[in-house]
C-alpha atoms as a PDB file:
ATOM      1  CA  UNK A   1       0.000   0.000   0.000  1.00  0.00           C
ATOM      2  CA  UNK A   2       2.925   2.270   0.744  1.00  0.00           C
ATOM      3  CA  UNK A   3       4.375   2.242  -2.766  1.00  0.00           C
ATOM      4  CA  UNK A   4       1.463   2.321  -4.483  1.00  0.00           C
ATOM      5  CA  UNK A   5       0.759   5.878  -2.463  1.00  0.00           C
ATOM      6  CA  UNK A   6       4.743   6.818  -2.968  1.00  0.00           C
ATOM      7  CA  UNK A   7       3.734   6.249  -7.034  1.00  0.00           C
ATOM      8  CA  UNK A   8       0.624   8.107  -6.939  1.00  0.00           C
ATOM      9  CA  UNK A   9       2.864  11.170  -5.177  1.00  0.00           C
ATOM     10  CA  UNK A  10       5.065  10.784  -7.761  1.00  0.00           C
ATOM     11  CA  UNK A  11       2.184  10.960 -10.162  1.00  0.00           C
ATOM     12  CA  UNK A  12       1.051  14.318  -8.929  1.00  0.00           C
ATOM     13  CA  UNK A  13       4.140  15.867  -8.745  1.00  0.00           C
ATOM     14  CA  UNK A  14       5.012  14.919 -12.559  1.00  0.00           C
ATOM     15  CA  UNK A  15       1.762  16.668 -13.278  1.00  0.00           C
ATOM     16  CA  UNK A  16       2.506  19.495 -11.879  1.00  0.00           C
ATOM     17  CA  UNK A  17       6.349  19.590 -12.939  1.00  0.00           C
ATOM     18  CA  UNK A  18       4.601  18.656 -16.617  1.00  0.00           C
ATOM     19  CA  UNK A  19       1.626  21.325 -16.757  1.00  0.00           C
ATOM     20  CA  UNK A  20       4.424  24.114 -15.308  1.00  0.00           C
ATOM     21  CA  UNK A  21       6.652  23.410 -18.267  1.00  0.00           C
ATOM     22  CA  UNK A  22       3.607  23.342 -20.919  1.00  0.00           C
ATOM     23  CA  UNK A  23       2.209  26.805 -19.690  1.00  0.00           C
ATOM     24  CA  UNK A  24       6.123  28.042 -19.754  1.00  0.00           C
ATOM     25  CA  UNK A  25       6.253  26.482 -23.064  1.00  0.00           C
ATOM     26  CA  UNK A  26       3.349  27.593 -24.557  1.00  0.00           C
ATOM     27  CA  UNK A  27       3.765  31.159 -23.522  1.00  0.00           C
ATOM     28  CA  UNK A  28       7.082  31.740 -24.410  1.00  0.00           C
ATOM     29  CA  UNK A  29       6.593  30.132 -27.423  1.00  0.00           C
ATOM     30  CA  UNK A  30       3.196  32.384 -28.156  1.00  0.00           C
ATOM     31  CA  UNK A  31       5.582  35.815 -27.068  1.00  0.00           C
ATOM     32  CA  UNK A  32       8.047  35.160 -29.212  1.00  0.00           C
ATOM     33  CA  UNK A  33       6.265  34.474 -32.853  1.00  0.00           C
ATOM     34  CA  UNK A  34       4.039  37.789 -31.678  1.00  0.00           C
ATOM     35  CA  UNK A  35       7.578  39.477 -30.965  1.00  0.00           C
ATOM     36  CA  UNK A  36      10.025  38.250 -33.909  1.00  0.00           C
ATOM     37  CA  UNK A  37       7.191  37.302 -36.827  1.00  0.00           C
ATOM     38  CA  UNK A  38       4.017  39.058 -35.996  1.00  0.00           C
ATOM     39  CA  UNK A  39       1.913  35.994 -35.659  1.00  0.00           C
ATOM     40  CA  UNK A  40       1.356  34.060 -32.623  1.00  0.00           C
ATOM     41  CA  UNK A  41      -0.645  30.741 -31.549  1.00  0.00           C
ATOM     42  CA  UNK A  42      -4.825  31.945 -31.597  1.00  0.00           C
ATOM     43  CA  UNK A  43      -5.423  29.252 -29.421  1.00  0.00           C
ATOM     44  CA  UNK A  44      -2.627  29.699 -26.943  1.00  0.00           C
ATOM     45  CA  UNK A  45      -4.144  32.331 -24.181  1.00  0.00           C
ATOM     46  CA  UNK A  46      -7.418  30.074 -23.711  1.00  0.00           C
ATOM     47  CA  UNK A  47      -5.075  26.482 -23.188  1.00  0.00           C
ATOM     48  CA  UNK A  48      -2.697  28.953 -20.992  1.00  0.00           C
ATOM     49  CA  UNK A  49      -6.154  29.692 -18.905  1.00  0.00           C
ATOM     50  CA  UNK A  50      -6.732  26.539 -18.343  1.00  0.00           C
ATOM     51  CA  UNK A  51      -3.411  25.088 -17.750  1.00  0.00           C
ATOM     52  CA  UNK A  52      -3.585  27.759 -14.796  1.00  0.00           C
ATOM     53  CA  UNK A  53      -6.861  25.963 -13.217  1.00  0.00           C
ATOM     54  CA  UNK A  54      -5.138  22.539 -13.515  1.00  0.00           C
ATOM     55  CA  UNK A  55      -1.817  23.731 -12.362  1.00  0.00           C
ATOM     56  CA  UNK A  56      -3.743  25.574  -9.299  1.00  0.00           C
ATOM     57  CA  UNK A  57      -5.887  22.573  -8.710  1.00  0.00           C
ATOM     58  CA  UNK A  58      -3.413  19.819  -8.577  1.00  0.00           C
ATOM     59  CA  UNK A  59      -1.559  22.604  -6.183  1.00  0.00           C
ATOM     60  CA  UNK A  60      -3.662  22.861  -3.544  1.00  0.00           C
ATOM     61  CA  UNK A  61      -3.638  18.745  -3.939  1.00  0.00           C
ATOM     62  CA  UNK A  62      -0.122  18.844  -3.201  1.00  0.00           C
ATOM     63  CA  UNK A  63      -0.213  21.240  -0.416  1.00  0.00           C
ATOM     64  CA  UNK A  64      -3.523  19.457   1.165  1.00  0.00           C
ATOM     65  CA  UNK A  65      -1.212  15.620   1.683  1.00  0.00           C
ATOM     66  CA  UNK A  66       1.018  17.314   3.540  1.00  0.00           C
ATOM     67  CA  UNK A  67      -1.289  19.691   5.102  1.00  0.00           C
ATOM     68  CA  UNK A  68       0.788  22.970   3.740  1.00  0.00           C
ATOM     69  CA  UNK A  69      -1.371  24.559   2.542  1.00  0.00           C
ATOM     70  CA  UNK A  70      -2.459  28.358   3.811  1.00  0.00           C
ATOM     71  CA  UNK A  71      -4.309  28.093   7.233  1.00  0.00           C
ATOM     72  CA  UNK A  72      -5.790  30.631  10.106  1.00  0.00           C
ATOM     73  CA  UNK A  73      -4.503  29.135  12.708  1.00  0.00           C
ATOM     74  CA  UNK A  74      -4.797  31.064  15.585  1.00  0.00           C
ATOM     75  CA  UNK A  75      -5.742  28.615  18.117  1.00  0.00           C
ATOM     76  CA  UNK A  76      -3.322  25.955  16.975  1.00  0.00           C
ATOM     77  CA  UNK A  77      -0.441  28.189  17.746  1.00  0.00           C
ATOM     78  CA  UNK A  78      -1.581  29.028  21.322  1.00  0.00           C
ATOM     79  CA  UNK A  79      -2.926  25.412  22.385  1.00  0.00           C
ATOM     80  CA  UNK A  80      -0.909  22.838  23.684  1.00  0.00           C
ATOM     81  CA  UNK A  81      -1.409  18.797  23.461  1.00  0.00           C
ATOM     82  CA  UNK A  82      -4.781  17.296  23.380  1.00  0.00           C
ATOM     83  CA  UNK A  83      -6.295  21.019  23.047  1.00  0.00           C
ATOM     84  CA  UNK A  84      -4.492  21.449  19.882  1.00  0.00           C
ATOM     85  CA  UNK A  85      -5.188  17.923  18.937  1.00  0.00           C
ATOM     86  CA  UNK A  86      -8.868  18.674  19.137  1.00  0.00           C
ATOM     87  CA  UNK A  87      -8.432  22.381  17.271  1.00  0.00           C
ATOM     88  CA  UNK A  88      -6.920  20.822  14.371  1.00  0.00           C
ATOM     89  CA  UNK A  89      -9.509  17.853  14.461  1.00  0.00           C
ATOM     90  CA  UNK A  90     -12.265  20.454  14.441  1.00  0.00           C
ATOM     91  CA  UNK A  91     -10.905  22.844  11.280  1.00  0.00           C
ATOM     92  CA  UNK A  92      -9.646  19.967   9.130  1.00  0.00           C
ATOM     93  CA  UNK A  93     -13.480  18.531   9.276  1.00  0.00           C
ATOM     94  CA  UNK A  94     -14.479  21.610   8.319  1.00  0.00           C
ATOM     95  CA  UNK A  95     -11.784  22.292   5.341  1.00  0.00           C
ATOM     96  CA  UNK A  96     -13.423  18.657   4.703  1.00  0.00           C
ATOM     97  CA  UNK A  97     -17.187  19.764   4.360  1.00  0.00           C
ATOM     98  CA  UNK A  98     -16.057  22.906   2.533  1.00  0.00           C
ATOM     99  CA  UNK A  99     -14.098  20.397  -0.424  1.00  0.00           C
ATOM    100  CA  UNK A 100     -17.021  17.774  -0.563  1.00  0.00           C
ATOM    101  CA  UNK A 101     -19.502  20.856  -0.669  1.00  0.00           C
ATOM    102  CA  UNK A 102     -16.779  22.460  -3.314  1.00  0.00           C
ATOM    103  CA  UNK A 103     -16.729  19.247  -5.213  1.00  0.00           C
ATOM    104  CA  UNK A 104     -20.377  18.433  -5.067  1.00  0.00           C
ATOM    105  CA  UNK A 105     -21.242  21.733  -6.683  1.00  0.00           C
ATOM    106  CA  UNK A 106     -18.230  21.690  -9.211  1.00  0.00           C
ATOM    107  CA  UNK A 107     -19.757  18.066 -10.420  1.00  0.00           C
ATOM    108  CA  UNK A 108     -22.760  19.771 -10.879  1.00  0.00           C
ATOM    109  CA  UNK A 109     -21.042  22.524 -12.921  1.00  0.00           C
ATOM    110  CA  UNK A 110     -19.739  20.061 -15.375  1.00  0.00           C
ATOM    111  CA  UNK A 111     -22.439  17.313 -15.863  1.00  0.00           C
ATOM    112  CA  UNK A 112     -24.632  20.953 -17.040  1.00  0.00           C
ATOM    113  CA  UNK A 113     -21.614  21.395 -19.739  1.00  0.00           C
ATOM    114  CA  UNK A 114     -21.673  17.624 -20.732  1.00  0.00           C
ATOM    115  CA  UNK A 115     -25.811  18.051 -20.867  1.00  0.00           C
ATOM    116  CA  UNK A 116     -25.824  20.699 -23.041  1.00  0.00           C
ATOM    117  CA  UNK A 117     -22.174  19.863 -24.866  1.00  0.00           C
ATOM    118  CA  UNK A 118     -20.159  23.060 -24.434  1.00  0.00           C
ATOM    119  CA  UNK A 119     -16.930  22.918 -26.548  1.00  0.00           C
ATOM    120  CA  UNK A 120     -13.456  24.175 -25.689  1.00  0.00           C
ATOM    121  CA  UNK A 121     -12.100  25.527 -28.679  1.00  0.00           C
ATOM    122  CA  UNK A 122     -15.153  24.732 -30.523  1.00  0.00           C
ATOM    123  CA  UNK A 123     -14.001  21.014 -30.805  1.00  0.00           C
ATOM    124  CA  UNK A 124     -12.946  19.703 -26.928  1.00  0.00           C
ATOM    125  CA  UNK A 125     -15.639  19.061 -24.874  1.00  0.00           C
ATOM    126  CA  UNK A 126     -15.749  21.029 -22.326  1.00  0.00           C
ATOM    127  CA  UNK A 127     -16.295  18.795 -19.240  1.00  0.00           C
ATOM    128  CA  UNK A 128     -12.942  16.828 -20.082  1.00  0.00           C
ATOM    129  CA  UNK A 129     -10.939  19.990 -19.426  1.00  0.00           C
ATOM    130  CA  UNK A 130     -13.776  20.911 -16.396  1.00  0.00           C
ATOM    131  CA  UNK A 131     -13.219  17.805 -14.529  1.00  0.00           C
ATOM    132  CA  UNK A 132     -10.334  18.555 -12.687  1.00  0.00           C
ATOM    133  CA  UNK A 133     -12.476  20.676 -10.502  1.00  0.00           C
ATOM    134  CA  UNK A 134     -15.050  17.877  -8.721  1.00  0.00           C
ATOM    135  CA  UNK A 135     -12.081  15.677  -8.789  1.00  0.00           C
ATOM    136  CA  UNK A 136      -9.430  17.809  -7.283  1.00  0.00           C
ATOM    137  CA  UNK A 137     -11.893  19.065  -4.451  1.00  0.00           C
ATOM    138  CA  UNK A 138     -13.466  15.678  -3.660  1.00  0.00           C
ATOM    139  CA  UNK A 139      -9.516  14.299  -3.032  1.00  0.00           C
ATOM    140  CA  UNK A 140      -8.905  17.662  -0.996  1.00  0.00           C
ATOM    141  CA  UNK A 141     -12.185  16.696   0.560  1.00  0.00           C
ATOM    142  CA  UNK A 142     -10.893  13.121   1.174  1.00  0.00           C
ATOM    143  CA  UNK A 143      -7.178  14.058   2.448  1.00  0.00           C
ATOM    144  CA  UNK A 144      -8.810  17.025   4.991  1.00  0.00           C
ATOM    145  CA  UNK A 145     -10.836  13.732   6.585  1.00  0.00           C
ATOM    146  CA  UNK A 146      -7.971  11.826   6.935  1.00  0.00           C
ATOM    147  CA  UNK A 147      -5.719  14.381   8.662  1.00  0.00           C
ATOM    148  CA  UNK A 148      -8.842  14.912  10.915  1.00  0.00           C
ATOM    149  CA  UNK A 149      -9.131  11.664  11.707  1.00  0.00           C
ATOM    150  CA  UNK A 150      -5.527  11.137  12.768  1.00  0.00           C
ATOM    151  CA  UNK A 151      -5.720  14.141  14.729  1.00  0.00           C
ATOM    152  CA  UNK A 152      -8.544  12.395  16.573  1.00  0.00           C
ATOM    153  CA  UNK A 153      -7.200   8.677  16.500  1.00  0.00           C
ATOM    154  CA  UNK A 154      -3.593   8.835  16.053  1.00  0.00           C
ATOM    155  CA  UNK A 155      -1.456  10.001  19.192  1.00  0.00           C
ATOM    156  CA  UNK A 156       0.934  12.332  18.138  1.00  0.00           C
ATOM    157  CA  UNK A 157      -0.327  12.689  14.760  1.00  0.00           C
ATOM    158  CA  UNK A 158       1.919  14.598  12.333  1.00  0.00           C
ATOM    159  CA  UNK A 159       1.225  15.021   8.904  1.00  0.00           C
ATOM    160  CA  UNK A 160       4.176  14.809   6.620  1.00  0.00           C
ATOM    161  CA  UNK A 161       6.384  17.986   6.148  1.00  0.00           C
ATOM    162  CA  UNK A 162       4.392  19.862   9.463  1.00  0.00           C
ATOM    163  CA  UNK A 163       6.161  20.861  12.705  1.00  0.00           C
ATOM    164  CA  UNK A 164       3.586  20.921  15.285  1.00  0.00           C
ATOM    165  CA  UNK A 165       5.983  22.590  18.074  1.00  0.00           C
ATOM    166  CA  UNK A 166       5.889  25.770  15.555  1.00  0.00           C
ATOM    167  CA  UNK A 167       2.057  25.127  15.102  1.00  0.00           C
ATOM    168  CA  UNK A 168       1.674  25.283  11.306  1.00  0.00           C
ATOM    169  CA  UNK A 169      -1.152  23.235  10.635  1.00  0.00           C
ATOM    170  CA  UNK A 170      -4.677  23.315  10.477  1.00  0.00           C
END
């Protein structure tokens, strides 16, 4: 089970490190023919748009395994033991009812653009490119419930990459 999660980490990382370089790519590549031969790529500001949702999404993915991500976290900081425990238990739920909400309504988003078949670029459909969205939130969703859970469950819980002496979690 541990390699198989190791693999999928790996996975989301080379997605990232991949759509990174194609929006770098693409951009550059879109300046310059504007710049030195007064064409460009038509299609390259509406791919670079959604590059940046993908690139965003799988993101806050990465920042939500280790539990990095940005956090108010004013009572983690100034609670000690089971206290803080309990304070992180209680705002992870919530991050996690705020992602399944996020994801719920997101699905609903795209099953209206696969109903009534909105294209991207007049040829994609549109929901392949929306999907990311119900997908990325309902893993959020999934990874807030299992840092909640091992604050509850797990003495001494520590999600990967988090000092809890310095309180940086939620």
């Amino acid at each position: 089970m541990k390699t198989i999660l190791q693999g999928l980490q790996r996975l989301e990382e080379a997605c990232v490190a991949i759509l990174l370089l194609a929006m770098i790519g693409l951009s550059a590549s879109d300046i310059f023919l504007r710049l030195f031969f007064d064409s460009g790529i038509s299609w390259a500001q509406p791919v670079v748009k959604v590059l940046v949702l993908w690139l965003a999404l799988f993101g806050a993915l990465l920042a939500t395994r280790s539990n990095q991500h940005i956090a108010v976290d004013v009572l983690g900081r100034l609670l000690k033991g089971r206290s803080r425990r309990v304070a992180h238990a209680v705002a992870t739920t919530f991050a996690a009812l705020v992602c399944g909400v996020l994801a719920f309504h997101a699905y609903r988003f795209v099953a209206g653009t696969f109903v009534y078949d909105d294209r991207f670029l007049n040829e994609i459909p549109a929901w392949w490119i929306q999907s990311i969205m119900p997908a990325a939130f309902a893993l959020m969703s999934l990874r807030f419930a299992g840092h909640a859970v091992g604050y509850i469950a797990v003495r001494g819980y520590r999600p990967a990459g988090v000092d809890m002496e310095q309180g940086d979690a939620s």
